[in-house]
PDB file of N, CA and C in Angstrom:
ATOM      1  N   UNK A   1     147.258 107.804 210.875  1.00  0.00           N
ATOM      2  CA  UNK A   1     146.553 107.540 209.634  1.00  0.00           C
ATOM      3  C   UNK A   1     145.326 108.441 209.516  1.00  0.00           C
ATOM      4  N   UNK A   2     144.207 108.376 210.353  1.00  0.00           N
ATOM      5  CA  UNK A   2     143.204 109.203 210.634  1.00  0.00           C
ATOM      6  C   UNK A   2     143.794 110.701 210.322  1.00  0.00           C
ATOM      7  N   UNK A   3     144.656 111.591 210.774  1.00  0.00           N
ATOM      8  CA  UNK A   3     145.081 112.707 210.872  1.00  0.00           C
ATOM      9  C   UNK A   3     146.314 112.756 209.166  1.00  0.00           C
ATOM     10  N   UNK A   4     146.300 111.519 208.879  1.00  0.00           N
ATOM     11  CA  UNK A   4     146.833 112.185 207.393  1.00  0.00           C
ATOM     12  C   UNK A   4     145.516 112.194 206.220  1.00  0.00           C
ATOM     13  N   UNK A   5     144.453 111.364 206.691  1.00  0.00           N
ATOM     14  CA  UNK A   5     143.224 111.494 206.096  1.00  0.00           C
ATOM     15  C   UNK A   5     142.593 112.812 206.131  1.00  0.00           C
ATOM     16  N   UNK A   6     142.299 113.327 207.354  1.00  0.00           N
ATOM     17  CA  UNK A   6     141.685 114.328 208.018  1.00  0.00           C
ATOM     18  C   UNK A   6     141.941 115.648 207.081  1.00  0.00           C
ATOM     19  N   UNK A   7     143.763 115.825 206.905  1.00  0.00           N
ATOM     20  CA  UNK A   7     144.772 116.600 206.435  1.00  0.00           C
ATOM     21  C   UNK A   7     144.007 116.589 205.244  1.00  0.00           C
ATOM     22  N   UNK A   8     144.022 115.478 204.716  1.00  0.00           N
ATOM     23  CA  UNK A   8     144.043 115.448 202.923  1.00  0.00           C
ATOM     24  C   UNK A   8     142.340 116.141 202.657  1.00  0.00           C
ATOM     25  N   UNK A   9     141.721 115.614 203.702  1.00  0.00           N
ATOM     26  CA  UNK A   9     140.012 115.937 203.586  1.00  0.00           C
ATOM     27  C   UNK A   9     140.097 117.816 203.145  1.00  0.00           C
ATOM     28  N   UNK A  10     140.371 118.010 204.071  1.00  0.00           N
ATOM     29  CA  UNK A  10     140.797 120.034 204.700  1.00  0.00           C
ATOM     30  C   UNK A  10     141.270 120.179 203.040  1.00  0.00           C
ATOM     31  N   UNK A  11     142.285 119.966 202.461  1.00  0.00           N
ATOM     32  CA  UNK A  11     143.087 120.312 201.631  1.00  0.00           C
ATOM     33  C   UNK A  11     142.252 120.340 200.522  1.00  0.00           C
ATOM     34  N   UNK A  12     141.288 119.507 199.887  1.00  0.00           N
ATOM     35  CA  UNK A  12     140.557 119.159 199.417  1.00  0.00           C
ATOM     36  C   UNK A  12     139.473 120.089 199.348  1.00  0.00           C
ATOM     37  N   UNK A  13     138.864 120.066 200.192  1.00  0.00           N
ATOM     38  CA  UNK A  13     137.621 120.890 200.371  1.00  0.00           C
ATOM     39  C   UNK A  13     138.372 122.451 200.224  1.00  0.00           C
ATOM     40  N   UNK A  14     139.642 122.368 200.727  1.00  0.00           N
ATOM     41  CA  UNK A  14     139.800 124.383 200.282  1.00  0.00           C
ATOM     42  C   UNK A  14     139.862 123.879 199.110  1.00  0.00           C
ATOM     43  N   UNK A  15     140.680 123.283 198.392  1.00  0.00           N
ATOM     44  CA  UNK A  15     140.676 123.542 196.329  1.00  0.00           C
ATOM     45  C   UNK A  15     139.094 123.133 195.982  1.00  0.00           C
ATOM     46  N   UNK A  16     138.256 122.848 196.901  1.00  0.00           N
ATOM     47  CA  UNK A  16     136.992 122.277 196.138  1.00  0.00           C
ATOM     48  C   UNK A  16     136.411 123.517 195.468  1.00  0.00           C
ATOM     49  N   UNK A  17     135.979 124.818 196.739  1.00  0.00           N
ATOM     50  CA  UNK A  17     135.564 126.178 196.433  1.00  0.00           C
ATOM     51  C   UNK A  17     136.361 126.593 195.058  1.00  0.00           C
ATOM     52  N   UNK A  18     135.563 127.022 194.162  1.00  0.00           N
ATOM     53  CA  UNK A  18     136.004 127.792 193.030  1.00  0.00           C
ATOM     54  C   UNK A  18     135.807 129.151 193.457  1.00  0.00           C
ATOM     55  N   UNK A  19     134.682 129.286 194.294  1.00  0.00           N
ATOM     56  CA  UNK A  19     134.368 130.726 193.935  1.00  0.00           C
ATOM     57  C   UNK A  19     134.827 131.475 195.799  1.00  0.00           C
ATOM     58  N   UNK A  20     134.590 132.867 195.850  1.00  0.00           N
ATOM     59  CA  UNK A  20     134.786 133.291 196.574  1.00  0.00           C
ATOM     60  C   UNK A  20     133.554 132.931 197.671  1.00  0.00           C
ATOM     61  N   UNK A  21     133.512 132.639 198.460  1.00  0.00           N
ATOM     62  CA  UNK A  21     132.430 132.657 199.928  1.00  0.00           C
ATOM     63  C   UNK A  21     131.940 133.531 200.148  1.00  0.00           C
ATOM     64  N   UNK A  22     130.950 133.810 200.463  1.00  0.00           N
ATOM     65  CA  UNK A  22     130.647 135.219 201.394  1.00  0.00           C
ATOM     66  C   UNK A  22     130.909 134.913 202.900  1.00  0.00           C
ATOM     67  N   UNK A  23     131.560 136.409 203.294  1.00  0.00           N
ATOM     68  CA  UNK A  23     131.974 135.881 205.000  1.00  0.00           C
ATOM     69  C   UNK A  23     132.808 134.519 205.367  1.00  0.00           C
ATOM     70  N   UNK A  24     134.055 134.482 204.575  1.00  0.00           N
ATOM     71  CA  UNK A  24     134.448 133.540 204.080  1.00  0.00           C
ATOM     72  C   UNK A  24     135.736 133.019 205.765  1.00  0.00           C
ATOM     73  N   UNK A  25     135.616 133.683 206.614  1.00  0.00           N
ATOM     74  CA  UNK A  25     136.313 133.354 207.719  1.00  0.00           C
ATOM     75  C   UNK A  25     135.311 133.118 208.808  1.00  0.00           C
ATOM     76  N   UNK A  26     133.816 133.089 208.772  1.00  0.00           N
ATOM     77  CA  UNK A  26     133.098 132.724 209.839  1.00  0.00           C
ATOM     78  C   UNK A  26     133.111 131.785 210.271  1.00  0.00           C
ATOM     79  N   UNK A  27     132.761 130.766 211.527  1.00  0.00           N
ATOM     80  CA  UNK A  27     133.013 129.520 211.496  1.00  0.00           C
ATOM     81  C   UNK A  27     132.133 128.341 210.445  1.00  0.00           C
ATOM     82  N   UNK A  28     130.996 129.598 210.150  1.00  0.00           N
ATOM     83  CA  UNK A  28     129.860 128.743 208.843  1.00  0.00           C
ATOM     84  C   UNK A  28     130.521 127.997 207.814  1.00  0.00           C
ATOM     85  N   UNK A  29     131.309 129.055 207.422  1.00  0.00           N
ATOM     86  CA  UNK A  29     131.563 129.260 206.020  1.00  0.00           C
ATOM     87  C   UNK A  29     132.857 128.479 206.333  1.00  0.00           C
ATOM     88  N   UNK A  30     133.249 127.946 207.467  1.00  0.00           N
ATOM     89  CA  UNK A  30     134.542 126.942 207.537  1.00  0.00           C
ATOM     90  C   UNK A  30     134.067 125.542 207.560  1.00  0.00           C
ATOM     91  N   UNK A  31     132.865 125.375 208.246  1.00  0.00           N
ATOM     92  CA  UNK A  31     132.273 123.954 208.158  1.00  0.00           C
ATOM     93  C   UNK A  31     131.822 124.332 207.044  1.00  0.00           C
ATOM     94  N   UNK A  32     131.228 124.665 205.905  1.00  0.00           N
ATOM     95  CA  UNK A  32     130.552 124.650 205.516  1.00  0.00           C
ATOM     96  C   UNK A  32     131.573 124.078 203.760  1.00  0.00           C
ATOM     97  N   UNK A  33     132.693 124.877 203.867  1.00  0.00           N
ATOM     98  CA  UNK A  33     133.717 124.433 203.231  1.00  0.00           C
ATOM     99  C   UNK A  33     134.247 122.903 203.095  1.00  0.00           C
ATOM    100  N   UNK A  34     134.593 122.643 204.526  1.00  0.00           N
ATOM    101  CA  UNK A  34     135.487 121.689 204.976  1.00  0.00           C
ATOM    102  C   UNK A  34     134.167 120.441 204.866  1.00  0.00           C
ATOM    103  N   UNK A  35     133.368 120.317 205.583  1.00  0.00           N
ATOM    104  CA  UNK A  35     132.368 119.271 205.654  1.00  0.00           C
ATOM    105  C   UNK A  35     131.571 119.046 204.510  1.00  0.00           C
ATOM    106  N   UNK A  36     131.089 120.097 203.435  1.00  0.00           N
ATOM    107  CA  UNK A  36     130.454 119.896 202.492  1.00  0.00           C
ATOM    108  C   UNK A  36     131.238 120.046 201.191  1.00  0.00           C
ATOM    109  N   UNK A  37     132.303 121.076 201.097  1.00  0.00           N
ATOM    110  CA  UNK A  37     132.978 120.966 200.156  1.00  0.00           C
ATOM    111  C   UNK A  37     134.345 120.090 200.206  1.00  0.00           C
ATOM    112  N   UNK A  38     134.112 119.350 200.956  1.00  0.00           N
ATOM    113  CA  UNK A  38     135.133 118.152 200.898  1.00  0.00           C
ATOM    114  C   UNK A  38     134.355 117.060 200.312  1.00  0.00           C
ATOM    115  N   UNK A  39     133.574 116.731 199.688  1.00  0.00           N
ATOM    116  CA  UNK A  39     133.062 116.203 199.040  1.00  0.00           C
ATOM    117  C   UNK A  39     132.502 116.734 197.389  1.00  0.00           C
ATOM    118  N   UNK A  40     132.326 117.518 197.322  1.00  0.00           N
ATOM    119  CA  UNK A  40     131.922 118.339 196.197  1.00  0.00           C
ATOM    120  C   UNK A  40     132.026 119.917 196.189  1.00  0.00           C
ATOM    121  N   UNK A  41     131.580 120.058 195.031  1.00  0.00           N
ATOM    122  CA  UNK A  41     132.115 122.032 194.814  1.00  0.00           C
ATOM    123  C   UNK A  41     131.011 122.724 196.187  1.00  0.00           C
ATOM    124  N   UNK A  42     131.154 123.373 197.275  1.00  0.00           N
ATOM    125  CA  UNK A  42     130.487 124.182 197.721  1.00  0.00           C
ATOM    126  C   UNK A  42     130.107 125.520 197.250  1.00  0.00           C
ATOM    127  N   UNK A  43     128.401 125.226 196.842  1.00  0.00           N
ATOM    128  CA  UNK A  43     127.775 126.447 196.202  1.00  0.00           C
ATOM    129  C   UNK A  43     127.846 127.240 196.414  1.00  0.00           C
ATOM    130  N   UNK A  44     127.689 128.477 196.080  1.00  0.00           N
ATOM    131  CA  UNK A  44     127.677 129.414 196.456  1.00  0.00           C
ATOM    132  C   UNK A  44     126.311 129.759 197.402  1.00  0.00           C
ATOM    133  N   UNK A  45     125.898 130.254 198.577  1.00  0.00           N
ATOM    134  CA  UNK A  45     125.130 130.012 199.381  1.00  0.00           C
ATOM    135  C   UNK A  45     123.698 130.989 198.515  1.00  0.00           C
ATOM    136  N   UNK A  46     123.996 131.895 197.590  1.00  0.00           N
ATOM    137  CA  UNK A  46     123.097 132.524 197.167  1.00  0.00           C
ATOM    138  C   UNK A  46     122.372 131.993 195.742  1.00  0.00           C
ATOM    139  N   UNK A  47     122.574 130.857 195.610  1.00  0.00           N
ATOM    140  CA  UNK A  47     122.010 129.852 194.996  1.00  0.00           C
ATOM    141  C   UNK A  47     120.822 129.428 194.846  1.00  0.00           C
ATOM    142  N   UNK A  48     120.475 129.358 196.753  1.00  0.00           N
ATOM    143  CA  UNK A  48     119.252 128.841 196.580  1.00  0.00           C
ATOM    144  C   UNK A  48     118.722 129.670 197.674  1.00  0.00           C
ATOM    145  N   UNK A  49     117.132 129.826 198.174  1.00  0.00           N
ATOM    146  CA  UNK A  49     116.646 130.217 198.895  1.00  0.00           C
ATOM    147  C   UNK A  49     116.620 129.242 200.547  1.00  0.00           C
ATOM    148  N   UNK A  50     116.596 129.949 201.849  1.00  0.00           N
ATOM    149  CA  UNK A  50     116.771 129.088 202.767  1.00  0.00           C
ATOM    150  C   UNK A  50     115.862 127.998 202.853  1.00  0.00           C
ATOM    151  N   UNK A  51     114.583 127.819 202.278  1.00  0.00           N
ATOM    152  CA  UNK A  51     113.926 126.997 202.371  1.00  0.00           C
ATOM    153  C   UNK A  51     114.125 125.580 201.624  1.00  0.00           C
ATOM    154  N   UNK A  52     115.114 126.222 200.641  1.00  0.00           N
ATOM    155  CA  UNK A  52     115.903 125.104 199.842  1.00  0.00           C
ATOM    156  C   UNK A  52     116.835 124.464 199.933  1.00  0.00           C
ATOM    157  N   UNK A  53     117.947 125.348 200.815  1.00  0.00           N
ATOM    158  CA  UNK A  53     119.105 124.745 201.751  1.00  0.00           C
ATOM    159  C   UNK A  53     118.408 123.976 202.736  1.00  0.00           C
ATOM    160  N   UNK A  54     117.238 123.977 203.403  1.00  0.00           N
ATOM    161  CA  UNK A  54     116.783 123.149 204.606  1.00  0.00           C
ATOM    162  C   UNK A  54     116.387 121.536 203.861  1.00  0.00           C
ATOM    163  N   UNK A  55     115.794 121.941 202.829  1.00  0.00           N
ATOM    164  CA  UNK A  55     115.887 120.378 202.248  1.00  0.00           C
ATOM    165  C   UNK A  55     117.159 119.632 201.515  1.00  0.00           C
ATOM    166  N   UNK A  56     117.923 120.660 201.027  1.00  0.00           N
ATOM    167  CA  UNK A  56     119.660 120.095 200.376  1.00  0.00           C
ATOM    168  C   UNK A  56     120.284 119.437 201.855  1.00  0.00           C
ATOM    169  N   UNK A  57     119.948 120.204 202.694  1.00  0.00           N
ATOM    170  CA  UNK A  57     120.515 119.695 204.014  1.00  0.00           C
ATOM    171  C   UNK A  57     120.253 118.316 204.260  1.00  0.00           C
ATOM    172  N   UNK A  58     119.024 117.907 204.588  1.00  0.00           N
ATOM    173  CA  UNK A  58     118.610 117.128 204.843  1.00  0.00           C
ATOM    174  C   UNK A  58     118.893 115.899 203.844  1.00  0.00           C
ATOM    175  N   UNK A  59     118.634 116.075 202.657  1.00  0.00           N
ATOM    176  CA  UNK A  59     118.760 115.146 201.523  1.00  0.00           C
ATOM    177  C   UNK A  59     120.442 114.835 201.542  1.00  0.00           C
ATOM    178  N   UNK A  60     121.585 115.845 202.037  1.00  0.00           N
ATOM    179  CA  UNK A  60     122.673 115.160 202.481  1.00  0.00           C
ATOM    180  C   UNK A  60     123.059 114.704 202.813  1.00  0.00           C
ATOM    181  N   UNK A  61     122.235 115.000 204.259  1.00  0.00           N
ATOM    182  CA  UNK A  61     122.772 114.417 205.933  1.00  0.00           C
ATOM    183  C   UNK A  61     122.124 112.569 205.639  1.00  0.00           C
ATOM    184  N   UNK A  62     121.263 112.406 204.623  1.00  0.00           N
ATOM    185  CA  UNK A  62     120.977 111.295 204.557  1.00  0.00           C
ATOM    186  C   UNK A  62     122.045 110.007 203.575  1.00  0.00           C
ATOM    187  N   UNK A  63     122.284 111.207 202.434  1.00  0.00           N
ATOM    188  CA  UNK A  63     123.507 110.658 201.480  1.00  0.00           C
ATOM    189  C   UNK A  63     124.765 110.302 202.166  1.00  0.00           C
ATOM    190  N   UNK A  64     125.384 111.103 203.306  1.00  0.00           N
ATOM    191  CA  UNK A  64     126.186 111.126 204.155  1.00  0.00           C
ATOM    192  C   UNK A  64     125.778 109.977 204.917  1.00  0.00           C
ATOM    193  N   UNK A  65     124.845 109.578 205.567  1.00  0.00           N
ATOM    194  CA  UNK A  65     124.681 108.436 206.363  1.00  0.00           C
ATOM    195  C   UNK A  65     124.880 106.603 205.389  1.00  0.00           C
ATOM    196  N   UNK A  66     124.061 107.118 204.353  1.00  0.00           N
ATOM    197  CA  UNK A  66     124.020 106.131 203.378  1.00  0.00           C
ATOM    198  C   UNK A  66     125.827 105.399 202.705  1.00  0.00           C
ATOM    199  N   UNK A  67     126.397 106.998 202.876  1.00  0.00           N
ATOM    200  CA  UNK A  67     128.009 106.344 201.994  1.00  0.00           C
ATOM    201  C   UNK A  67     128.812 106.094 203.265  1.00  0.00           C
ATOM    202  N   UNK A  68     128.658 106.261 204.399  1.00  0.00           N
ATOM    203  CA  UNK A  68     129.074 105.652 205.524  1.00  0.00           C
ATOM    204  C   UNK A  68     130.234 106.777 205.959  1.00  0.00           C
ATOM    205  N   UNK A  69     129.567 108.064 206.111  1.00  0.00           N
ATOM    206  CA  UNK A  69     130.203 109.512 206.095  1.00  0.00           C
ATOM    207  C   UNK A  69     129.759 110.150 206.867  1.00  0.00           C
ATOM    208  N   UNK A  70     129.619 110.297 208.690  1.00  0.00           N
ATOM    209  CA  UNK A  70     129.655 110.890 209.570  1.00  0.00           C
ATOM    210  C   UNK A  70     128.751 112.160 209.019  1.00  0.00           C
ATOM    211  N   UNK A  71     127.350 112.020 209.333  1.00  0.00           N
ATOM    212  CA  UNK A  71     126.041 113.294 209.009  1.00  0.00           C
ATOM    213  C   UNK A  71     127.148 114.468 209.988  1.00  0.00           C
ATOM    214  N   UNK A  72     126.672 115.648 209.005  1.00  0.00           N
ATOM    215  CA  UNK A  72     126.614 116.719 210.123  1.00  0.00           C
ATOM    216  C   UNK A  72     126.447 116.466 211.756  1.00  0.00           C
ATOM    217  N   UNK A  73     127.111 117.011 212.783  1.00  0.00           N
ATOM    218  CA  UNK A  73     126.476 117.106 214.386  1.00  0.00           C
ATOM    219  C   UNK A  73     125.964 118.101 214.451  1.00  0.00           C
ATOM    220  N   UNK A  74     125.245 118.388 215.264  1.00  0.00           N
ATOM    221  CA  UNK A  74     124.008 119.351 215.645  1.00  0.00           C
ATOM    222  C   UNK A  74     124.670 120.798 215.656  1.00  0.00           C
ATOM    223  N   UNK A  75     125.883 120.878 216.185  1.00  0.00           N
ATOM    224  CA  UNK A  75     126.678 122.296 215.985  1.00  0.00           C
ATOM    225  C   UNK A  75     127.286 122.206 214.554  1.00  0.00           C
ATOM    226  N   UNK A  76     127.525 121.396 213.967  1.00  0.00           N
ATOM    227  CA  UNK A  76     127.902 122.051 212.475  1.00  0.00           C
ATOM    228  C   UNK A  76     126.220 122.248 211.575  1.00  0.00           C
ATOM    229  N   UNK A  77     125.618 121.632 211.901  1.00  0.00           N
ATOM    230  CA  UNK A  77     124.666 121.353 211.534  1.00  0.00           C
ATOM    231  C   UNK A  77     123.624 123.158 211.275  1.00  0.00           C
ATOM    232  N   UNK A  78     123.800 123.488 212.538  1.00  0.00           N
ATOM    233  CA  UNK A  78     123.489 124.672 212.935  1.00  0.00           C
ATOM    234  C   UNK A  78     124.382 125.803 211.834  1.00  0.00           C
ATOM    235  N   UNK A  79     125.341 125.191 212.248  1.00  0.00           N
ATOM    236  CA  UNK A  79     126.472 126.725 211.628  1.00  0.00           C
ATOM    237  C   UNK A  79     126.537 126.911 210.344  1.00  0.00           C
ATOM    238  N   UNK A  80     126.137 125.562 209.892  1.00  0.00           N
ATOM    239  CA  UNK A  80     126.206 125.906 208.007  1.00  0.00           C
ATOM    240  C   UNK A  80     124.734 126.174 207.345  1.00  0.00           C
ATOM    241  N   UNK A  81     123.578 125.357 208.672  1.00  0.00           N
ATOM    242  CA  UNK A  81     122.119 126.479 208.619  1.00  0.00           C
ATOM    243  C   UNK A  81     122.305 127.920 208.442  1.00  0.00           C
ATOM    244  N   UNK A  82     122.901 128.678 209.663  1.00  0.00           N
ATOM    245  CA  UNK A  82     122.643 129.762 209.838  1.00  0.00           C
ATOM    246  C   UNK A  82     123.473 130.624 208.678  1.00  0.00           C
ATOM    247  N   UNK A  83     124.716 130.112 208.572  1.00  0.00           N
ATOM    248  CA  UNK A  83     126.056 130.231 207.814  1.00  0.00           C
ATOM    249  C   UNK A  83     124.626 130.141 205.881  1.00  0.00           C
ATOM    250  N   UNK A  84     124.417 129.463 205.425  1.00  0.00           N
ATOM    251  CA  UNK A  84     123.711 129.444 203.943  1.00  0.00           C
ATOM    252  C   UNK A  84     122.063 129.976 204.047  1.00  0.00           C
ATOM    253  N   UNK A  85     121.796 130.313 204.842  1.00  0.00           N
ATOM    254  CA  UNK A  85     120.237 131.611 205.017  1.00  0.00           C
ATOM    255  C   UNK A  85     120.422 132.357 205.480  1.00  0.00           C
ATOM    256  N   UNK A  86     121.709 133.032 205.845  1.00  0.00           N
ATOM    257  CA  UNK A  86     121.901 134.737 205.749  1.00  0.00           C
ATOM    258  C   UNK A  86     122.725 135.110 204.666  1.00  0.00           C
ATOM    259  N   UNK A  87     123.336 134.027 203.466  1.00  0.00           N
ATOM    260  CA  UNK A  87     123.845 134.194 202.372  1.00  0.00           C
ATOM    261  C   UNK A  87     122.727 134.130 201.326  1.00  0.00           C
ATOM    262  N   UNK A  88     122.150 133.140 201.447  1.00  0.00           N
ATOM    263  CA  UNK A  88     120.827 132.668 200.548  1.00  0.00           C
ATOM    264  C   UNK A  88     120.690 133.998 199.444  1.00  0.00           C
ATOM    265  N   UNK A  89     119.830 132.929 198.600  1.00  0.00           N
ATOM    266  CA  UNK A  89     119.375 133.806 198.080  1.00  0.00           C
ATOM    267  C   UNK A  89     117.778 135.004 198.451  1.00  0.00           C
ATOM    268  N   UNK A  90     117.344 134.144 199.381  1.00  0.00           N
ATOM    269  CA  UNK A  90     116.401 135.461 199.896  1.00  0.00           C
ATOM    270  C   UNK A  90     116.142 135.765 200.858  1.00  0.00           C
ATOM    271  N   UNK A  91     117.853 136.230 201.569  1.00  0.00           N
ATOM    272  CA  UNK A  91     118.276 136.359 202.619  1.00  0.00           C
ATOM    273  C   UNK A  91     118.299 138.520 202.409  1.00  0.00           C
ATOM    274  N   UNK A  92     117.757 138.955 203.790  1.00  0.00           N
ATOM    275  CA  UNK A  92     117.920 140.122 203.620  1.00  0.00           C
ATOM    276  C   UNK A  92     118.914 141.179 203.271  1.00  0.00           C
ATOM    277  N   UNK A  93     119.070 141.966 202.020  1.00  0.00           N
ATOM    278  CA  UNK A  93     120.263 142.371 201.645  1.00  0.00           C
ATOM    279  C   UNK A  93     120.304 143.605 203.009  1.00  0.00           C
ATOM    280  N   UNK A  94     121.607 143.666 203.256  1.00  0.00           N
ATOM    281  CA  UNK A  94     121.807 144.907 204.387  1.00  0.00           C
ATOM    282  C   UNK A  94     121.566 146.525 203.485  1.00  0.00           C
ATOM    283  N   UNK A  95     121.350 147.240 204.666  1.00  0.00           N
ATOM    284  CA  UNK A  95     120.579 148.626 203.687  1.00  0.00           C
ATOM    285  C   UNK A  95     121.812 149.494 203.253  1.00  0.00           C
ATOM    286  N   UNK A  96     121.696 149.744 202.035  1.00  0.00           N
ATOM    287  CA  UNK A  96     122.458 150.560 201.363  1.00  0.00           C
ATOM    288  C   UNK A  96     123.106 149.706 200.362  1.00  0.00           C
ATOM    289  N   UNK A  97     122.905 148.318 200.241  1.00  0.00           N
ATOM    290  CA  UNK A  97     123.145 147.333 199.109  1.00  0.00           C
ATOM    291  C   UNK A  97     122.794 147.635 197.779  1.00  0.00           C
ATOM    292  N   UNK A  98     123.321 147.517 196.724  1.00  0.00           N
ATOM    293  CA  UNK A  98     122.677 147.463 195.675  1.00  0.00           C
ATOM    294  C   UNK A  98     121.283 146.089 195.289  1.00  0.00           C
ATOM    295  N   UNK A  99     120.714 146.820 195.001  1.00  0.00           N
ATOM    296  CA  UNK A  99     119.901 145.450 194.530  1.00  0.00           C
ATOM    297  C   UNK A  99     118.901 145.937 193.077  1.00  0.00           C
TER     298      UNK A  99
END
């Protein structure tokens, strides 16, 4: 039962993304899919600035506790940190980028 839930969660969260990811095979951008966009559309990470993902985070991990939905663990927790503030929006563009 758990593992046809699990299934349906995964399935879900890929049709959640509308848009393309950046770095869309990292393990970030797989939790970041699966754990957050299994619940709703996952933003696009250049949305917001990292200082703004650190509070969306937080204001989740609490919504998540509240609907009785397993918070982030400290390693996903990490990976979709690091994974949405090197996408961010005022995350350093690499040189030779347009900007």
């Amino acid at each position: 039962m758990f593992r046809s839930v699990l299934i349906a969660v995964i399935l879900v969260a890929a049709s959640a993304c509308t848009h393309e990811l950046p770095d869309p095979q990292s393990a970030g951008a797989e939790v970041y899919r699966v754990r957050c966009g299994g619940c709703h559309q996952a933003y696009a990470p250049g949305t917001l600035t990292a200082a703004m993902w650190d509070v969306q985070l937080d204001r989740m991990q609490s919504i998540m506790a509240k609907a009785g939905v397993n918070p982030l663990t400290e390693q996903e927790r990490y990976l979709v940190t690091s994974y949405l503030k090197a996408h961010g929006a005022d995350a350093p563009q690499p040189s030779g980028a347009a900007g």
